[in-house]
PDB file of N, CA and C in Angstrom:
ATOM      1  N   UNK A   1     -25.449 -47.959 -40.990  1.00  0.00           N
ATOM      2  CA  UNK A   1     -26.179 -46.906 -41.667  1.00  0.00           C
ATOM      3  C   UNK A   1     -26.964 -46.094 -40.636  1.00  0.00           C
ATOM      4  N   UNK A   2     -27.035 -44.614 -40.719  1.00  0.00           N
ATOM      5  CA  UNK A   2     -27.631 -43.964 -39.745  1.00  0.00           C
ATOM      6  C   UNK A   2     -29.141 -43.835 -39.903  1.00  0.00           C
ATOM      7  N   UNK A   3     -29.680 -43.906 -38.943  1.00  0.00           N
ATOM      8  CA  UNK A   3     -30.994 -43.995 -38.873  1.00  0.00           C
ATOM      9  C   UNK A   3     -32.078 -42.726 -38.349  1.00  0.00           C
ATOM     10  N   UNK A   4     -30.649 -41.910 -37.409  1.00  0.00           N
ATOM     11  CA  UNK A   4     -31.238 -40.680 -36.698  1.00  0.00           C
ATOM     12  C   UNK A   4     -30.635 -39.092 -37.629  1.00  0.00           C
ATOM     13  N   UNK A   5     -31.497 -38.045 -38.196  1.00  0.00           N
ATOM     14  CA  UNK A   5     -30.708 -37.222 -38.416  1.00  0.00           C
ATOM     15  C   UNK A   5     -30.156 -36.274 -36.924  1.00  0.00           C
ATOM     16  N   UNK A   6     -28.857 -36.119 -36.948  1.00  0.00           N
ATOM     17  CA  UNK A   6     -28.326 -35.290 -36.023  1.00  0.00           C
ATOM     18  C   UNK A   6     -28.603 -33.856 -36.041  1.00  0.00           C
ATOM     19  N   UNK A   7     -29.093 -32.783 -34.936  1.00  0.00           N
ATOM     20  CA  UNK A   7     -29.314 -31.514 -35.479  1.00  0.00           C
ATOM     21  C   UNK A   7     -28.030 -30.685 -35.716  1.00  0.00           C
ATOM     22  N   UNK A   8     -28.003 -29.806 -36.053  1.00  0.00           N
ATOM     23  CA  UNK A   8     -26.907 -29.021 -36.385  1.00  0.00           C
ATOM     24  C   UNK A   8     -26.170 -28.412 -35.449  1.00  0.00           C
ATOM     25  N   UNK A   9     -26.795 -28.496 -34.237  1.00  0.00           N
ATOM     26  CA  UNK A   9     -26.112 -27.989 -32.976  1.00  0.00           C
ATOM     27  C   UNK A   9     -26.545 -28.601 -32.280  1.00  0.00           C
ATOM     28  N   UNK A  10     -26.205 -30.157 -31.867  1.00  0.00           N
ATOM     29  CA  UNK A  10     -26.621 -30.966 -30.954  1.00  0.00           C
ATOM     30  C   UNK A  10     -26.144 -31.033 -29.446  1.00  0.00           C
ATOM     31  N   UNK A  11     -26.756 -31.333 -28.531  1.00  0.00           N
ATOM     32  CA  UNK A  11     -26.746 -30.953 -26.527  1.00  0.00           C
ATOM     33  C   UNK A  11     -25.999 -32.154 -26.643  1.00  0.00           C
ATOM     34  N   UNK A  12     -24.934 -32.110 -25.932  1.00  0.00           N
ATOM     35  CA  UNK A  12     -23.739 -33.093 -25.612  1.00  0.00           C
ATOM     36  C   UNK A  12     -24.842 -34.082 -24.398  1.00  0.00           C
ATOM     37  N   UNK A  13     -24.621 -33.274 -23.551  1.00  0.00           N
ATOM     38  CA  UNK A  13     -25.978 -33.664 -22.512  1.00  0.00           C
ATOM     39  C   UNK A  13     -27.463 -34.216 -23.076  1.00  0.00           C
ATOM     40  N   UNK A  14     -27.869 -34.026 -24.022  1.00  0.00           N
ATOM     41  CA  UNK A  14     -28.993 -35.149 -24.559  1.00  0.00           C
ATOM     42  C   UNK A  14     -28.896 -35.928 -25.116  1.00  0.00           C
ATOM     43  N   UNK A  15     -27.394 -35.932 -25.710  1.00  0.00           N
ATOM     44  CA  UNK A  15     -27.435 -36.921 -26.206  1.00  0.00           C
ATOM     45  C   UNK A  15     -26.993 -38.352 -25.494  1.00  0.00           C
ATOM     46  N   UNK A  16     -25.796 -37.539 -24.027  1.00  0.00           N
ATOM     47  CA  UNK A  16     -25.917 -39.150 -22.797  1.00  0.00           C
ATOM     48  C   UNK A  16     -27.086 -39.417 -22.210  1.00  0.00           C
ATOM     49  N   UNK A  17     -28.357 -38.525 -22.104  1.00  0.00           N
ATOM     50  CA  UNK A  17     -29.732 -38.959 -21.909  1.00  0.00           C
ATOM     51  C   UNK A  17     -30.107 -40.052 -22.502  1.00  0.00           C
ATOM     52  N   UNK A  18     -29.873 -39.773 -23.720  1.00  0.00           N
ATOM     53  CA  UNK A  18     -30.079 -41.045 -24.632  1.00  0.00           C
ATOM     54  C   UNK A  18     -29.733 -42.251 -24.680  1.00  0.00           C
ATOM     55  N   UNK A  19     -28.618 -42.221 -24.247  1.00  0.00           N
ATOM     56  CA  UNK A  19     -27.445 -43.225 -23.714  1.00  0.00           C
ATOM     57  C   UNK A  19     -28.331 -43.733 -22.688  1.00  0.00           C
ATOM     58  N   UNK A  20     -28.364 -42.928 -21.451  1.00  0.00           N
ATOM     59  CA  UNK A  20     -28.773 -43.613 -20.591  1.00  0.00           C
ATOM     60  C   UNK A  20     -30.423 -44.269 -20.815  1.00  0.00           C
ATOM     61  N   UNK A  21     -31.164 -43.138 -21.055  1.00  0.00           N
ATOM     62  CA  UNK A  21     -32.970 -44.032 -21.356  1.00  0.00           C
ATOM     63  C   UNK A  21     -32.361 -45.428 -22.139  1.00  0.00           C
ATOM     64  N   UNK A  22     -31.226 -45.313 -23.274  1.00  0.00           N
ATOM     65  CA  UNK A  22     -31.412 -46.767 -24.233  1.00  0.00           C
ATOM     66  C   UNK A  22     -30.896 -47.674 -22.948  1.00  0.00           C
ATOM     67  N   UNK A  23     -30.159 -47.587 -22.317  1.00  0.00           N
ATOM     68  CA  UNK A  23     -29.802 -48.808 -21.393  1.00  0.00           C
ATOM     69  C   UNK A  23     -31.133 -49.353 -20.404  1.00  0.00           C
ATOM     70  N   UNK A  24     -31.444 -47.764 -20.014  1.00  0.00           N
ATOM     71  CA  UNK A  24     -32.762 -48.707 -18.944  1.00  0.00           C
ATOM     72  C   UNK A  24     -33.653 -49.389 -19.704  1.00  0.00           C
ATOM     73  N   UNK A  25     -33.996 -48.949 -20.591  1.00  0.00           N
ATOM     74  CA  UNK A  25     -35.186 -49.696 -21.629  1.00  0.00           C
ATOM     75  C   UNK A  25     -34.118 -51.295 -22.199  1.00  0.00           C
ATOM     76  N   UNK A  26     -33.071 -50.757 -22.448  1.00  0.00           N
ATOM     77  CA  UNK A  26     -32.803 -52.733 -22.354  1.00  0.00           C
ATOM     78  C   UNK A  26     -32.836 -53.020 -21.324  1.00  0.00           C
ATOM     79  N   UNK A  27     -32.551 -52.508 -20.173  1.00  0.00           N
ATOM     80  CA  UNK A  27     -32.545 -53.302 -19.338  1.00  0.00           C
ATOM     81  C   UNK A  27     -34.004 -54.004 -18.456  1.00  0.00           C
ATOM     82  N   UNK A  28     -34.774 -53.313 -19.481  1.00  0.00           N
ATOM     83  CA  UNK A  28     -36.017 -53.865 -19.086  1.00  0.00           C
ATOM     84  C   UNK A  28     -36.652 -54.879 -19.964  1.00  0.00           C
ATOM     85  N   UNK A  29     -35.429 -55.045 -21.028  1.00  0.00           N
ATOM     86  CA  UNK A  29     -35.955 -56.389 -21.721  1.00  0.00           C
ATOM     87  C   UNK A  29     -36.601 -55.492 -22.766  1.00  0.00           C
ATOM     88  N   UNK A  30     -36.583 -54.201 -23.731  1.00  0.00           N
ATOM     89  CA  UNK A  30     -37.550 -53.919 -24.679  1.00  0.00           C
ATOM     90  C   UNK A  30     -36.703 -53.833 -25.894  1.00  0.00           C
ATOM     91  N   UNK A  31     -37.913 -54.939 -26.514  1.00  0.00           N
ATOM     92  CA  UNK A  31     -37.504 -55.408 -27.968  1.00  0.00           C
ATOM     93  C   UNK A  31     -36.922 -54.422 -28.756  1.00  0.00           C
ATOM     94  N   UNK A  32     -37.249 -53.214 -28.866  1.00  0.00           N
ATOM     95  CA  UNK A  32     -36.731 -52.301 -29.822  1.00  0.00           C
ATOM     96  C   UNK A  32     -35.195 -52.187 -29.310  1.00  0.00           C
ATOM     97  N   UNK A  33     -34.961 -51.795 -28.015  1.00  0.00           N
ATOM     98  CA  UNK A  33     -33.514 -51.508 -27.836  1.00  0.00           C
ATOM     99  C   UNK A  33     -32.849 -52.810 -28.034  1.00  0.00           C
ATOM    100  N   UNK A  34     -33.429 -54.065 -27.839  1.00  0.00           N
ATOM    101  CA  UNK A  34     -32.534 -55.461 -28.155  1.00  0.00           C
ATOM    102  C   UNK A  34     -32.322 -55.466 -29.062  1.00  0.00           C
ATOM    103  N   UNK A  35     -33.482 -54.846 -30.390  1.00  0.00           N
ATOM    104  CA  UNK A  35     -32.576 -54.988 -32.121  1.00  0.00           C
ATOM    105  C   UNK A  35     -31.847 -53.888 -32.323  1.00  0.00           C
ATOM    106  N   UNK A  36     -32.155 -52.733 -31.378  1.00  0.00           N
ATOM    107  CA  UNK A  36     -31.092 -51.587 -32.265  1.00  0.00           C
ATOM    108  C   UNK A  36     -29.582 -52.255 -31.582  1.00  0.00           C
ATOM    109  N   UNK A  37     -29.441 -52.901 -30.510  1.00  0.00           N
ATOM    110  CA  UNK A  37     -28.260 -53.374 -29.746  1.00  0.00           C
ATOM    111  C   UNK A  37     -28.074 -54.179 -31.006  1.00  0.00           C
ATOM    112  N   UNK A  38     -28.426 -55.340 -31.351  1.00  0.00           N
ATOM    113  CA  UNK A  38     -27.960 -56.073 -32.164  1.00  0.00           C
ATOM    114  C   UNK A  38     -27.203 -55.546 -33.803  1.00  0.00           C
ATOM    115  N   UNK A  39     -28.512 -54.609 -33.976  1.00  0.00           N
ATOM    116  CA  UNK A  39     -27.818 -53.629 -35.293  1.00  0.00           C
ATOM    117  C   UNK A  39     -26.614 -52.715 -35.506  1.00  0.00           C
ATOM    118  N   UNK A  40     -26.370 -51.899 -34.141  1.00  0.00           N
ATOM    119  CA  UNK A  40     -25.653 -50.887 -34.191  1.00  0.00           C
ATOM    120  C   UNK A  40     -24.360 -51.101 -33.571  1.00  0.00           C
ATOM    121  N   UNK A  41     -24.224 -52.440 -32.452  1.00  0.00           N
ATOM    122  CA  UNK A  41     -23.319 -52.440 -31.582  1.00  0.00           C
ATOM    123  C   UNK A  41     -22.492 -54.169 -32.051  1.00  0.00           C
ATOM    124  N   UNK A  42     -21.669 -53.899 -32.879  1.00  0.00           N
ATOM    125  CA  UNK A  42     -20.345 -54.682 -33.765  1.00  0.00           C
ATOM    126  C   UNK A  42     -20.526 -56.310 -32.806  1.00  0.00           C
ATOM    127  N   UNK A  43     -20.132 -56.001 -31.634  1.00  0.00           N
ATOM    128  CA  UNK A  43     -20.181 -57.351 -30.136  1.00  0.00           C
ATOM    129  C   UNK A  43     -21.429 -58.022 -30.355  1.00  0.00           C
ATOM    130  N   UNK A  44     -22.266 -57.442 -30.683  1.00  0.00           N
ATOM    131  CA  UNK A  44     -24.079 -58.396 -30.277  1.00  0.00           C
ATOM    132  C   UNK A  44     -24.610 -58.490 -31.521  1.00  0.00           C
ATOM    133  N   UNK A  45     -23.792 -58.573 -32.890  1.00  0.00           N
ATOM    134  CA  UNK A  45     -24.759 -58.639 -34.080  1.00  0.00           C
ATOM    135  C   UNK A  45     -25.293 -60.151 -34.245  1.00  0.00           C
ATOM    136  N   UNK A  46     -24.431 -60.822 -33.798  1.00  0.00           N
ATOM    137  CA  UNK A  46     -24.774 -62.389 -34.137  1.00  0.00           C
ATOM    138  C   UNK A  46     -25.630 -62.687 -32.626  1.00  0.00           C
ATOM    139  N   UNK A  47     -25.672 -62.228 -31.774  1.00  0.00           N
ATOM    140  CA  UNK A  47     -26.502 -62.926 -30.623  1.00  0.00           C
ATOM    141  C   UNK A  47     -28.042 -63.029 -30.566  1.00  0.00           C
ATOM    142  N   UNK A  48     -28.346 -63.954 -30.134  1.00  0.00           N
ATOM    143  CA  UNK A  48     -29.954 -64.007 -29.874  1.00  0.00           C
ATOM    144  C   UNK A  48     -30.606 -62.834 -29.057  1.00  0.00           C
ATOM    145  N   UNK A  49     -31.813 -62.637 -28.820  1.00  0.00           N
ATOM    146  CA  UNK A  49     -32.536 -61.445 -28.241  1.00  0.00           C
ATOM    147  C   UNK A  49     -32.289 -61.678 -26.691  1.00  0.00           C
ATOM    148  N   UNK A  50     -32.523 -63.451 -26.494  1.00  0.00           N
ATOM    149  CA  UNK A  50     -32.051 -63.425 -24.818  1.00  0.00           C
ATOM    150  C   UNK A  50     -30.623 -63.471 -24.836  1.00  0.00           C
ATOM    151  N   UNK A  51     -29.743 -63.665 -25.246  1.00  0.00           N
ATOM    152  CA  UNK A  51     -28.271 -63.454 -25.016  1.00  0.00           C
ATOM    153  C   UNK A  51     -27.767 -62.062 -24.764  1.00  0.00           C
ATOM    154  N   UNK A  52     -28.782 -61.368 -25.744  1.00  0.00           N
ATOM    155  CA  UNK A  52     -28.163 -59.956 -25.704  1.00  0.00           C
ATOM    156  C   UNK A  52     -29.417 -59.344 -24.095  1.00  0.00           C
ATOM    157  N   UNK A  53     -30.812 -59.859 -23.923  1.00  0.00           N
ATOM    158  CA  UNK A  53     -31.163 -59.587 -22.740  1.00  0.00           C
ATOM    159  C   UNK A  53     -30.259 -60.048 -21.387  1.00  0.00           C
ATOM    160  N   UNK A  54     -29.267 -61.500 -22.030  1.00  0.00           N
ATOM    161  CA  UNK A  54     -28.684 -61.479 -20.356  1.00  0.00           C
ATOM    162  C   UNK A  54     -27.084 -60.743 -20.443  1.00  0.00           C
ATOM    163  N   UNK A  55     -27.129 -59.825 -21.314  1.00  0.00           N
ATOM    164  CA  UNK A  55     -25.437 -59.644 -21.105  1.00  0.00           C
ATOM    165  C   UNK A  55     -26.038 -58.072 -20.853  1.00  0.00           C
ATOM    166  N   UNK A  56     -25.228 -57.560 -19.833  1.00  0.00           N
ATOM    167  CA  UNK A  56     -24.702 -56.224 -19.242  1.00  0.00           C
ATOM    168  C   UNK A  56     -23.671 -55.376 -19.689  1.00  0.00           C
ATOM    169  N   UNK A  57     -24.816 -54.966 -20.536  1.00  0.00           N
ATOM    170  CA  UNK A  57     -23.702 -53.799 -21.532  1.00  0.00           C
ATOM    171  C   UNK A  57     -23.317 -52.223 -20.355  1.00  0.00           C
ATOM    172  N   UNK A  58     -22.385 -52.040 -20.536  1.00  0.00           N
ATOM    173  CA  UNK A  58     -22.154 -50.685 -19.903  1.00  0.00           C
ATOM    174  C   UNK A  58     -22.721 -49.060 -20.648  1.00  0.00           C
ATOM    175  N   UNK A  59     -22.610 -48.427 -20.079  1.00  0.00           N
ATOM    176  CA  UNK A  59     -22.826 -46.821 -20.435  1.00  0.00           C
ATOM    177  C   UNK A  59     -22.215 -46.625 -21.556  1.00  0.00           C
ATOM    178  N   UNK A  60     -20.644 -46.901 -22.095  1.00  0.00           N
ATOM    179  CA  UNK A  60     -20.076 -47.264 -23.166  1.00  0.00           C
ATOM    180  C   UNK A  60     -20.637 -47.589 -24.106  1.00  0.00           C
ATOM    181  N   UNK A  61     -21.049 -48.879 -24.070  1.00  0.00           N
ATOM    182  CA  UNK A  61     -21.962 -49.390 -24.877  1.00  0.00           C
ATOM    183  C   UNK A  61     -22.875 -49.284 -25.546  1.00  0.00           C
ATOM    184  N   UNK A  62     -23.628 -48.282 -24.615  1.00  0.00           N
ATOM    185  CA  UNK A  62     -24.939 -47.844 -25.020  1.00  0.00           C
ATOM    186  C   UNK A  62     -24.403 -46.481 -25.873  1.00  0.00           C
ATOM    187  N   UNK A  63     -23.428 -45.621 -25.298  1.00  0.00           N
ATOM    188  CA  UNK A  63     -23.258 -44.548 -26.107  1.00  0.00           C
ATOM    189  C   UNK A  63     -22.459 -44.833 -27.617  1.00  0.00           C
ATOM    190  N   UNK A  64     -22.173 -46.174 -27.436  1.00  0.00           N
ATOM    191  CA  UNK A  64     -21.292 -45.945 -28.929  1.00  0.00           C
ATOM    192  C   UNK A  64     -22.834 -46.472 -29.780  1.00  0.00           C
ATOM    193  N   UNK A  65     -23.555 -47.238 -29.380  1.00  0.00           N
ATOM    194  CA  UNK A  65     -24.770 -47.688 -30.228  1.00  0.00           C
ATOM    195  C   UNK A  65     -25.681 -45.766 -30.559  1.00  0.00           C
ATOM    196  N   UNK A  66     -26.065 -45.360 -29.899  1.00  0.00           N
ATOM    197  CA  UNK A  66     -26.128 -44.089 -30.236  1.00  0.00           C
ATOM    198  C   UNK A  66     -25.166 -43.363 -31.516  1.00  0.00           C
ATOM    199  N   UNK A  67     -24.134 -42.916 -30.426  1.00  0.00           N
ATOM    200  CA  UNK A  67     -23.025 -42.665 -31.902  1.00  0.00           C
ATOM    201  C   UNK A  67     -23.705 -43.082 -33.198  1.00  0.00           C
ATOM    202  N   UNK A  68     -23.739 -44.883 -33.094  1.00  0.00           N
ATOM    203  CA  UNK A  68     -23.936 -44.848 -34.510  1.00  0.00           C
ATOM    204  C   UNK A  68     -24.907 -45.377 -35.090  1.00  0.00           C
ATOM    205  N   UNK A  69     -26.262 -44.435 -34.264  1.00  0.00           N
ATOM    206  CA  UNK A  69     -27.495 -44.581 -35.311  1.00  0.00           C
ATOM    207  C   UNK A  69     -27.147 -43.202 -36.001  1.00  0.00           C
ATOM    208  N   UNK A  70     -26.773 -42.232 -35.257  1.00  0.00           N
ATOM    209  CA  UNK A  70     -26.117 -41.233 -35.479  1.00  0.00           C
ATOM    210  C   UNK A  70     -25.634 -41.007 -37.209  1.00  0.00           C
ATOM    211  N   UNK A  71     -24.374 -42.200 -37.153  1.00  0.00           N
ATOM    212  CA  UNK A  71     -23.821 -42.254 -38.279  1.00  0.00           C
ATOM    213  C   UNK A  71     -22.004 -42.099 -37.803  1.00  0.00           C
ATOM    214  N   UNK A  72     -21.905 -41.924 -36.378  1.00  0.00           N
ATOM    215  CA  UNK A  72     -20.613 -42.300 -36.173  1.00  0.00           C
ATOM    216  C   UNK A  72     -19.817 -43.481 -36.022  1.00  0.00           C
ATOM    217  N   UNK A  73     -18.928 -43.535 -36.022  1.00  0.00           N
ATOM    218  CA  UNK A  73     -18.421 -44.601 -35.818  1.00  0.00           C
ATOM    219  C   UNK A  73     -17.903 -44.964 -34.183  1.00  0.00           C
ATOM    220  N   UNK A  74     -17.775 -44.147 -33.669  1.00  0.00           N
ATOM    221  CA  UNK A  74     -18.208 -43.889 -32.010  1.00  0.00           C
ATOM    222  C   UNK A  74     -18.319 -43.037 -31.069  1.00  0.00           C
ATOM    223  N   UNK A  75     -18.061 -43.281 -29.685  1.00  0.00           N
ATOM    224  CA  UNK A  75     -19.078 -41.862 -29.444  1.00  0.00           C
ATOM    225  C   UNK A  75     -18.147 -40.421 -29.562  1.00  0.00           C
ATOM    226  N   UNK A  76     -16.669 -40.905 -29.499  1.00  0.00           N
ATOM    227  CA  UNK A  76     -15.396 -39.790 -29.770  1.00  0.00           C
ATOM    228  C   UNK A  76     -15.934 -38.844 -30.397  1.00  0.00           C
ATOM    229  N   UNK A  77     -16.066 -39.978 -31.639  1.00  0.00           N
ATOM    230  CA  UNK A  77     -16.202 -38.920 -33.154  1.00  0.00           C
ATOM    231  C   UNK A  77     -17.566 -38.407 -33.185  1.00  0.00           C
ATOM    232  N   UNK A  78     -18.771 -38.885 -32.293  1.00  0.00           N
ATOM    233  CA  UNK A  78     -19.602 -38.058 -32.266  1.00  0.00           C
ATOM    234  C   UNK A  78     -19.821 -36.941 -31.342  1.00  0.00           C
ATOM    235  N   UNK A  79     -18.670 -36.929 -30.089  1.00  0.00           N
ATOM    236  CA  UNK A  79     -18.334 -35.748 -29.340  1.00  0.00           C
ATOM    237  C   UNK A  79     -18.016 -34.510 -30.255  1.00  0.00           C
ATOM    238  N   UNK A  80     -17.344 -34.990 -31.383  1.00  0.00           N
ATOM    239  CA  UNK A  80     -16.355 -33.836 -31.411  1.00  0.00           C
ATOM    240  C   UNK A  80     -16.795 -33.766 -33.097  1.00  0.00           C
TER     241      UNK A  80
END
């Protein structure tokens, strides 16, 4: 379920910003990006908060969790 409204003419480019800030902020261990990881991203719904702190999600990763606070189903379909 989407959580973010998308604007009507959204920056392709802010939205891999996003991508990228959500990775550094997990990668700093912050709780909010560990539950939206767990919520949004299909691979980490069942994992614990440190399981999902020790696994190394890629750029991928982070952009399809975007996608779909979004409401996509990944980041394709939220390119285009």
């Amino acid at each position: 379920m989407p959580i973010k409204p998308l604007l009507p003419s959204p920056s392709l480019e802010h939205l891999r910003y996003q991508a990228r800030d959500f990775l550094n902020a997990l990668s700093q261990g912050n709780a909010e990006a560990v539950a939206r990881t767990r919520e949004f991203h299909p691979q980490f719904a069942r994992m614990s908060d440190a399981e999902i702190r020790r696994s190394k999600l890629s750029l991928a990763d982070a952009q399809l969790i975007i996608a779909r606070e979004y409401g996509f189903e990944s980041w394709p379909k939220l390119k285009h």
